[in-house]
Protein backbone atom coordinates (compact mmCIF):
# COMPACT_ATOMS: atom_id res chain seq x y z
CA UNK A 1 47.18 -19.31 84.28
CA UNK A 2 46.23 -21.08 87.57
CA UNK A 3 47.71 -20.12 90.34
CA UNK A 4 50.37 -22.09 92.79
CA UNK A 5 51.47 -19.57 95.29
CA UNK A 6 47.93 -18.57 96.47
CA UNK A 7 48.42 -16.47 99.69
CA UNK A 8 49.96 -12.85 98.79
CA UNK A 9 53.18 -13.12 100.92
CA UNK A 10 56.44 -11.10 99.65
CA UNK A 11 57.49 -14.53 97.77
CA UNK A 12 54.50 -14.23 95.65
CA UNK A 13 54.55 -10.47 94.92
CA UNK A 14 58.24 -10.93 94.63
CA UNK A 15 57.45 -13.34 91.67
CA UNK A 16 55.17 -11.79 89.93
CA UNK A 17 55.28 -8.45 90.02
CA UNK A 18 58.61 -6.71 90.72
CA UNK A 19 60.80 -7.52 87.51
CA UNK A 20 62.87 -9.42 90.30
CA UNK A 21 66.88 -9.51 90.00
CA UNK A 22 69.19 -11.71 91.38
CA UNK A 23 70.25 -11.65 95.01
CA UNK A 24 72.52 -11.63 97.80
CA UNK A 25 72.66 -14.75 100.16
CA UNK A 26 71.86 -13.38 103.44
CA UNK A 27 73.56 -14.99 106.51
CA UNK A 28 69.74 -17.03 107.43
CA UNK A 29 68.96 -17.76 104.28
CA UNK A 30 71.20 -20.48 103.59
CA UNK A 31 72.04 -21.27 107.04
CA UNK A 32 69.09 -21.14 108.38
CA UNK A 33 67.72 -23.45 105.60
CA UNK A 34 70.13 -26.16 106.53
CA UNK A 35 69.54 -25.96 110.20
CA UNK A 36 65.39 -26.57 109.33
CA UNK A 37 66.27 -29.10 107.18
CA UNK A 38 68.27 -31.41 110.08
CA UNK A 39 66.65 -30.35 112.88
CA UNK A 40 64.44 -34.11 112.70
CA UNK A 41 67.71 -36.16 110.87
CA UNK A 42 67.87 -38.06 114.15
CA UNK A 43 64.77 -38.82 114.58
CA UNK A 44 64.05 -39.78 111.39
CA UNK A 45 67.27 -42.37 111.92
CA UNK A 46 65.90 -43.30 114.40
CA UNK A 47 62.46 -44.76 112.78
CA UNK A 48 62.67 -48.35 111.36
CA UNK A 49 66.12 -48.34 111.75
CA UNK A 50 66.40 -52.29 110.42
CA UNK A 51 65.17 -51.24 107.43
CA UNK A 52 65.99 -48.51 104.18
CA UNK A 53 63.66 -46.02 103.56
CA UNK A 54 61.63 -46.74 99.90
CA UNK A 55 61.72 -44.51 97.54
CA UNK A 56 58.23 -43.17 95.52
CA UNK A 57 56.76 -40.97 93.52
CA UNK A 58 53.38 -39.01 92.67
CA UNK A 59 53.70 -37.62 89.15
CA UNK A 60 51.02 -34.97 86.77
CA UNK A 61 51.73 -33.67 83.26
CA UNK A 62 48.92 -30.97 82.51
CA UNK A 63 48.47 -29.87 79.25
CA UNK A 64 45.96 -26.62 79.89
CA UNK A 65 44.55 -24.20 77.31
CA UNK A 66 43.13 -20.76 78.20
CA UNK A 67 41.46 -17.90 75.57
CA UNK A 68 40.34 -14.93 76.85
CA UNK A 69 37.50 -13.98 74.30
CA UNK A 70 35.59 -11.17 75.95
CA UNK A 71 37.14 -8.65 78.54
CA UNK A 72 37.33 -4.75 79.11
CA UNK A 73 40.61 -4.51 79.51
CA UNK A 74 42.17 -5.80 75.69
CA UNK A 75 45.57 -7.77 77.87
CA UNK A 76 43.30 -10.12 79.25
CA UNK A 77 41.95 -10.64 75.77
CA UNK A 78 44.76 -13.67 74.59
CA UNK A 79 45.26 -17.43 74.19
CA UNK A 80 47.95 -19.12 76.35
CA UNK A 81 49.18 -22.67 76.02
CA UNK A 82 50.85 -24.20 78.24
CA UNK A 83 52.39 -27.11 80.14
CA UNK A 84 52.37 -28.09 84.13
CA UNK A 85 54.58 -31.06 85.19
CA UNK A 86 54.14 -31.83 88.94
CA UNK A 87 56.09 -34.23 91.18
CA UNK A 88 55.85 -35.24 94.71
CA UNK A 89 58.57 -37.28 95.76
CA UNK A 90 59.30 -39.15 99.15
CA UNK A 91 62.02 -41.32 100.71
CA UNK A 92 60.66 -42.43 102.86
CA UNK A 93 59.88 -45.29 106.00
CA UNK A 94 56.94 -47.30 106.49
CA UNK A 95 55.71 -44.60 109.43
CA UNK A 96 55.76 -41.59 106.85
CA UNK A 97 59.12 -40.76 108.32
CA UNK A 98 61.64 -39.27 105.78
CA UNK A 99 62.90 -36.63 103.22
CA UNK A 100 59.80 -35.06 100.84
CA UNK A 101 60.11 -32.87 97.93
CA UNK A 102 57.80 -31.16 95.14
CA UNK A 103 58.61 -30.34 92.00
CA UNK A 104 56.94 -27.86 89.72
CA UNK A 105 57.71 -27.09 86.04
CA UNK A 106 55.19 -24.55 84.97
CA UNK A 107 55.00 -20.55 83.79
CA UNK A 108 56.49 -18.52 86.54
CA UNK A 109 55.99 -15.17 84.66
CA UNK A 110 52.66 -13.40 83.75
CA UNK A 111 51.84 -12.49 80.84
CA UNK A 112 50.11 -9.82 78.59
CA UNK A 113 50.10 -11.78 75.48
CA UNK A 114 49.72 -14.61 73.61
CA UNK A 115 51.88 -17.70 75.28
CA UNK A 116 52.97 -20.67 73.60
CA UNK A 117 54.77 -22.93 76.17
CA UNK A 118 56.97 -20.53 76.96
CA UNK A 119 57.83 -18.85 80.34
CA UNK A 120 58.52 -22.15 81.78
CA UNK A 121 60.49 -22.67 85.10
CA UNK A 122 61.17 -25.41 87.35
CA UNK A 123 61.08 -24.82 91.36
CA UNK A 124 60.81 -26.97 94.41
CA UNK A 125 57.18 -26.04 96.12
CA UNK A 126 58.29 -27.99 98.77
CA UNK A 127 61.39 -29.81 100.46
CA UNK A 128 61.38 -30.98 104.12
CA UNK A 129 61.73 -33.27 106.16
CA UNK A 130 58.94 -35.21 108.02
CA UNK A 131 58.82 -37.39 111.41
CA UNK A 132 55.93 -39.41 112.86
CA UNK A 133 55.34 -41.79 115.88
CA UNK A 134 52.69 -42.01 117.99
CA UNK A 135 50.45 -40.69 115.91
CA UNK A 136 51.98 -36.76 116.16
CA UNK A 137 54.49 -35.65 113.01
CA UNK A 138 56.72 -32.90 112.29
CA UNK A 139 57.96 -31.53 109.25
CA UNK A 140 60.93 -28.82 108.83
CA UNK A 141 62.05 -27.32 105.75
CA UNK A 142 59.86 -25.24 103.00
CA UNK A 143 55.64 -26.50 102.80
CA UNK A 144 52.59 -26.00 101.81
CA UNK A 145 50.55 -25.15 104.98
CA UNK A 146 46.61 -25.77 105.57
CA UNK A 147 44.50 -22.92 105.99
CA UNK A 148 40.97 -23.76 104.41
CA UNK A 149 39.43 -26.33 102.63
CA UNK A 150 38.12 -23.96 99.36
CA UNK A 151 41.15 -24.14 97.57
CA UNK A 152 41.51 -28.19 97.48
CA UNK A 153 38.02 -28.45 96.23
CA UNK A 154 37.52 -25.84 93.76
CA UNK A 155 36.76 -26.81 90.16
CA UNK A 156 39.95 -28.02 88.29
CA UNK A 157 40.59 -25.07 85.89
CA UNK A 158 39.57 -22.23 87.35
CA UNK A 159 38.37 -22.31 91.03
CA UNK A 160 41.28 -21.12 92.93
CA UNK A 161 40.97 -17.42 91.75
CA UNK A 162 40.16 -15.62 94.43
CA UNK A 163 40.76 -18.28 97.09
CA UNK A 164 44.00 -18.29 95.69
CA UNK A 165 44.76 -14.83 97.52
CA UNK A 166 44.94 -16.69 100.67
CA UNK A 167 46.40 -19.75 100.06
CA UNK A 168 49.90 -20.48 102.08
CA UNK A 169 52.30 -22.42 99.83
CA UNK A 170 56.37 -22.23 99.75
CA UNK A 171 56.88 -21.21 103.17
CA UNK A 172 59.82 -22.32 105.55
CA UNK A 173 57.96 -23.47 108.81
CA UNK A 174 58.51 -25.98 111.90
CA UNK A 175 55.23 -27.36 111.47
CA UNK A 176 53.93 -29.78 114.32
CA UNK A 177 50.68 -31.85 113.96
CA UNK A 178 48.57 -34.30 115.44
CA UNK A 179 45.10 -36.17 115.26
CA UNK A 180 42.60 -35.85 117.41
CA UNK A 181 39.77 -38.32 118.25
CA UNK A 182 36.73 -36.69 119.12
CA UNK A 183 32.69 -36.10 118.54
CA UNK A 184 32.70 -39.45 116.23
CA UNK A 185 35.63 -38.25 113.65
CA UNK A 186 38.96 -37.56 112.93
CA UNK A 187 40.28 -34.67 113.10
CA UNK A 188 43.90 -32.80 112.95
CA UNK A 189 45.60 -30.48 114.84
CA UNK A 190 48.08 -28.00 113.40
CA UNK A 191 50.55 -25.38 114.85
CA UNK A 192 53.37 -24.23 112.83
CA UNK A 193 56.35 -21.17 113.04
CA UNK A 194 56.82 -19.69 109.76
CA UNK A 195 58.59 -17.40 107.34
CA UNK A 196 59.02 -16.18 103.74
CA UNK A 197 61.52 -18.27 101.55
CA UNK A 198 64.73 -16.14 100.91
CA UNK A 199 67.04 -19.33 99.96
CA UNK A 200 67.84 -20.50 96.78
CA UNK A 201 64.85 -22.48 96.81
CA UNK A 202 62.58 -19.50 95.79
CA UNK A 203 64.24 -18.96 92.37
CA UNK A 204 63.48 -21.25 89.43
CA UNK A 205 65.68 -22.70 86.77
CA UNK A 206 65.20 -22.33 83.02
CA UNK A 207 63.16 -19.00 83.42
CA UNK A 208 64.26 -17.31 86.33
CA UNK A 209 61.68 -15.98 88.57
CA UNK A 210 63.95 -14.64 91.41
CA UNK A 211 65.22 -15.37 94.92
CA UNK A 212 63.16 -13.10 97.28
CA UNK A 213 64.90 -10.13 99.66
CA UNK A 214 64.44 -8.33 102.76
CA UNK A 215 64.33 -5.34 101.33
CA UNK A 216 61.04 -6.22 98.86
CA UNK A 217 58.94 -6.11 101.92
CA UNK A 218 55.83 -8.54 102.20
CA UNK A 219 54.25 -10.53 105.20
CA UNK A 220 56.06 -13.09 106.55
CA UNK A 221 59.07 -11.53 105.24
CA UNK A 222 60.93 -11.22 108.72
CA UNK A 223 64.52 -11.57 109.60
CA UNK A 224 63.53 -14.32 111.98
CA UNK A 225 60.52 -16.80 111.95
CA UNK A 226 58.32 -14.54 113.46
CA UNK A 227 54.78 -15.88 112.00
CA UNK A 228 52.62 -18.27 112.94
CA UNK A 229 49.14 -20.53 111.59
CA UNK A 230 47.21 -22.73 113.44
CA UNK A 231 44.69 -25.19 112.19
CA UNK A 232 42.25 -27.40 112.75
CA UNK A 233 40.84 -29.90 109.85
CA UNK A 234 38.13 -32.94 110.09
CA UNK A 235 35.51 -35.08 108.87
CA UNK A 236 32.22 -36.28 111.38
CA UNK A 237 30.15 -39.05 109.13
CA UNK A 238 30.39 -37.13 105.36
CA UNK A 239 30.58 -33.82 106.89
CA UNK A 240 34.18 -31.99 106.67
CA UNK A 241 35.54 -28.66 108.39
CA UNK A 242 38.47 -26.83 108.37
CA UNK A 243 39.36 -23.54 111.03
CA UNK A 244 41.96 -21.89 110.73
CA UNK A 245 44.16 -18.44 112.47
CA UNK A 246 47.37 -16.56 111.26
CA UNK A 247 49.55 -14.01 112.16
CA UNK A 248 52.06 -12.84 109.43
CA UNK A 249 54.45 -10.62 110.68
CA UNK A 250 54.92 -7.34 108.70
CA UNK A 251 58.29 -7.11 106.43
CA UNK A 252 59.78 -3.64 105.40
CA UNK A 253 57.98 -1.37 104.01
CA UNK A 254 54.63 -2.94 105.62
CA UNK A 255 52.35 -0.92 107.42
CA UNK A 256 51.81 -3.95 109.78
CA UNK A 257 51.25 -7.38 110.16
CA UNK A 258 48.34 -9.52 108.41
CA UNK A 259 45.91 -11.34 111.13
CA UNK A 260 43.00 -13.52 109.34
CA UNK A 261 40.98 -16.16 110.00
CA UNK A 262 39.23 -19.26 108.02
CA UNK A 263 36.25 -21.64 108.24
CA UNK A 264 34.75 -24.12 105.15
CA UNK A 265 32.67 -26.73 105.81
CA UNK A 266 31.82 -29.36 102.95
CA UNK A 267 29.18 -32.00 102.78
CA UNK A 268 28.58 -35.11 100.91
CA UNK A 269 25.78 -36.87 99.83
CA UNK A 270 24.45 -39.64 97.74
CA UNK A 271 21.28 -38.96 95.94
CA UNK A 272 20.10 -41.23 92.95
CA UNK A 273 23.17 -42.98 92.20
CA UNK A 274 24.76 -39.41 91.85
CA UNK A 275 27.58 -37.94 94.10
CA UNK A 276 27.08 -34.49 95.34
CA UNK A 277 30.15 -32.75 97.51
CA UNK A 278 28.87 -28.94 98.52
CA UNK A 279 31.11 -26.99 100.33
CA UNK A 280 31.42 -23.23 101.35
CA UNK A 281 34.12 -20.91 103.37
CA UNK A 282 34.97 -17.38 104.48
CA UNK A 283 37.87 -15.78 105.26
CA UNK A 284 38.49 -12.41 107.06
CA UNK A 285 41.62 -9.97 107.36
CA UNK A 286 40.87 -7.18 109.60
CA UNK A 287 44.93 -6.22 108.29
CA UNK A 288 45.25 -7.70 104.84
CA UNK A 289 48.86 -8.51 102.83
CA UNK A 290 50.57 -5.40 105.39
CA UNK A 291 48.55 -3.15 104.97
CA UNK A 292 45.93 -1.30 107.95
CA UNK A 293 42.93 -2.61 105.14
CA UNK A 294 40.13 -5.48 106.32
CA UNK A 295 38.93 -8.04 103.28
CA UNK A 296 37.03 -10.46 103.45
CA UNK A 297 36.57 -13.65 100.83
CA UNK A 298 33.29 -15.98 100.40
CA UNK A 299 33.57 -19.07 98.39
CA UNK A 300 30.53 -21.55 97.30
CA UNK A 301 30.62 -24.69 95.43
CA UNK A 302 29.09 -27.68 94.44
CA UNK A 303 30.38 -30.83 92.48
CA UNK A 304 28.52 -33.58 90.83
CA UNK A 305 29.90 -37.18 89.63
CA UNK A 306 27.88 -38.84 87.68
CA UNK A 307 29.54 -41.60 86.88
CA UNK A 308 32.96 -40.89 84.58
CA UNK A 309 31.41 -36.96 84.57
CA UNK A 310 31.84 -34.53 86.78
CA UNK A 311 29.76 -31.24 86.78
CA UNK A 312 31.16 -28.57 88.94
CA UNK A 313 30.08 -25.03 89.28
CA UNK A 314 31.95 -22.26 92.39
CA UNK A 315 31.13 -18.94 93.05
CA UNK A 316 33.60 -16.13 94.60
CA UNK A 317 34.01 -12.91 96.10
CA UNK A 318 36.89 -10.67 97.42
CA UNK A 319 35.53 -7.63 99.17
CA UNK A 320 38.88 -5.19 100.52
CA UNK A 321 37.96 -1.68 102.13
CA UNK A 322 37.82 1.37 99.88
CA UNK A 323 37.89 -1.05 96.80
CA UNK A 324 35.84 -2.33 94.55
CA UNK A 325 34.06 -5.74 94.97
CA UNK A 326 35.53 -8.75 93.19
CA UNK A 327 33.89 -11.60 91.84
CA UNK A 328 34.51 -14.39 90.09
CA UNK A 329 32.08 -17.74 88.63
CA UNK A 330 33.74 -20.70 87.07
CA UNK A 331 31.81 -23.75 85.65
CA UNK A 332 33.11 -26.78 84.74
CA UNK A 333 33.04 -30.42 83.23
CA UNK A 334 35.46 -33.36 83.38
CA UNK A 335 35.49 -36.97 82.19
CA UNK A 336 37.70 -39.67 83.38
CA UNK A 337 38.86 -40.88 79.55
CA UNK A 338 41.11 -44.54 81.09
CA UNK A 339 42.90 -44.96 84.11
CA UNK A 340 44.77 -41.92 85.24
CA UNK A 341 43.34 -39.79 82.31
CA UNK A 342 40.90 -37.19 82.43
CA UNK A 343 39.63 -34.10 80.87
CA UNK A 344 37.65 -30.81 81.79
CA UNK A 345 36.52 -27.99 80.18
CA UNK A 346 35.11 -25.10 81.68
CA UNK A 347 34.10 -21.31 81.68
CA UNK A 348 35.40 -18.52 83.48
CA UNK A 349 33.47 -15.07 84.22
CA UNK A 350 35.99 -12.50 86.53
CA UNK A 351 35.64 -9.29 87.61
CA UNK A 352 38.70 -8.00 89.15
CA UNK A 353 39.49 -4.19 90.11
CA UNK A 354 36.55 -3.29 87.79
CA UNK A 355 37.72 -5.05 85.01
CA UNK A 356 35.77 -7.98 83.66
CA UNK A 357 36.76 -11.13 81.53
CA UNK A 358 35.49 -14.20 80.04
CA UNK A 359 37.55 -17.94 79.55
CA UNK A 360 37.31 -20.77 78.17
CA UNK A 361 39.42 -23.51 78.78
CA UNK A 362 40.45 -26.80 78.16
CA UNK A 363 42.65 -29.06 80.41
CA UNK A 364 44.01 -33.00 79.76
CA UNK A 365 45.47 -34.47 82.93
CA UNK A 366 47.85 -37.63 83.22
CA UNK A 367 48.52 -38.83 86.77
CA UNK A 368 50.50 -41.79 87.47
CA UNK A 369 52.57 -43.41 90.23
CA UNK A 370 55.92 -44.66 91.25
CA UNK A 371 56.78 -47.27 93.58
């Protein structure tokens, strides 16, 4: 199953891998939710006041397929089926000032067997709200947070496997950006105060997944937003970068906080009536997910359109200290069937913790707007 809440924080291992139970509302949870979530309310009044905000609507209803046919360890040997429904929603002003929310419907358990469309939960990834003037924004409330470019580009099915590890999604954060005009290109500036989400907005309905707690420990899993990642993202001509920094302050249990760093570059070209984006990154942790451990992650890929087609082919590795060195290679192909349609397939060779596996899969996409 492909991953949505890439960077190991204490929401993601709470998740995944603690048989999670319900929970207490702690005093900031809640509270604290609602004070992120008005902080801008004014402002945001404040923005084309003569007119209402309009409402719209990004929808995508996956229908993905993965069989394990080959791997050492027989639980990763398995077919699972499975639906992901994904909505981003705005209401919004003309500016991009307003309220933002996405919407995920997806598995929220792993599994060691066969799945048929079960497992399924529906969350909000996101829910904040945004204001912009002058060119500067600011958006309160839980986001997705930049930090790398790997991630966004990787091959549809498979890509975001090891990449994945470092990714920063459903996060509550004061996050404060703003372009920057410079060396021929555009470019963006972003600082933003963070912390793992302990509100009601980290369970799921349907199949329950579980609110996070203090007590299960993880980065960014502080009393107080006490965390912080800075980046800076841009394109010169066809040439794009992204750089990032973060400090993740250590929750209980941790044996301290996580400091890493990021840098991808990507560059496209146009050769024979063929479009070619390549793009690489690394990241290093010299303290990795709270614990006194360095790793370090390398990501290469290239993507070909050809037309309808596109070929894509990535290559990944995850090396942490005293542990074995992971790897994975994921090649791909997808064709744009009509308008908002598309389909890849692709193959999947990981080697994780010394065990190895081999995928196929099949995924059929549906995209489509509302205004």
């Amino acid at each position: 199953m492909r991953s949505r809440a890439g960077v190991r924080t204490a929401a993601r291992k709470s998740h995944a891998g603690k048989g999670i139970e319900a929970v207490r509302r702690s005093r900031w949870s809640v509270g604290g939710a609602a004070v992120l979530l008005l902080v801008p309310l004014a402002a945001s009044r404040a923005v084309a006041a003569e007119a209402w905000p309009a409402l719209s609507a990004e929808v995508s209803v996956e229908l993905q397929d993965d069989y394990g046919f080959h791997a050492s360890d027989p639980p990763r040997h398995l077919n699972d089926l499975y639906l992901t429904l994904e909505g981003e929603f705005a209401l919004a002003y003309e500016g991009g000032s307003g309220l933002f929310a996405k919407l995920v419907f997806e598995p929220v358990m792993d599994t060691s067997d066969d799945r048929y469309f079960s497992d399924m939960g529906l969350y909000a990834e996101e829910l904040y709200l945004a204001w912009r003037g002058d060119g500067v924004g600011l958006r309160v409330g839980k986001q997705d947070l930049p930090f790398g470019l790997a991630n966004d580009l990787a091959p549809d099915l498979y890509g975001d496997d090891l990449v994945g590890e470092y990714e920063l999604t459903e996060l509550l954060a004061v996050a404060f950006e703003a372009p920057l005009l410079m060396l021929g290109g555009e470019h963006v500036a972003t600082a933003a105060l963070v912390m793992a989400d302990r509100t009601i907005l980290g369970d799921s309905l349907f199949t329950k997944r579980g609110r996070l707690r203090r007590r299960d420990g993880g980065v960014a899993n502080t009393r107080h937003p006490a965390s912080f990642v800075l980046s800076l993202a841009g394109t010169i001509e066809d040439t794009g970068y992204a750089l990032g920094v973060r400090y993740l302050g250590a929750g209980r249990g941790d044996g301290t906080a996580e400091i890493g760093a990021v840098a991808g570059l990507k560059q496209t070209l146009e050769r024979a009536g063929l479009e070619i984006t390549v793009f690489g990154e690394f990241a290093y942790f010299p303290d990795f997910d709270g614990a006194r451990t360095a790793a370090a992650f390398s990501s290469f890929g290239v993507e070909v359109g050809v037309g309808d087609v596109v070929l894509a082919a990535m290559h990944g590795l995850q090396g942490t200290e005293n542990e074995s060195l992971d790897q994975t290679v994921g090649v791909s192909v997808g064709w744009e069937l009509s308008e908002g349609v598309s389909l890849a397939a692709g193959y999947r060779f990981l080697d994780q913790a010394g065990v190895d596996s081999h995928t196929l899969g099949l995924l059929l996409r549906y995209e489509f707007g509302l205004d």
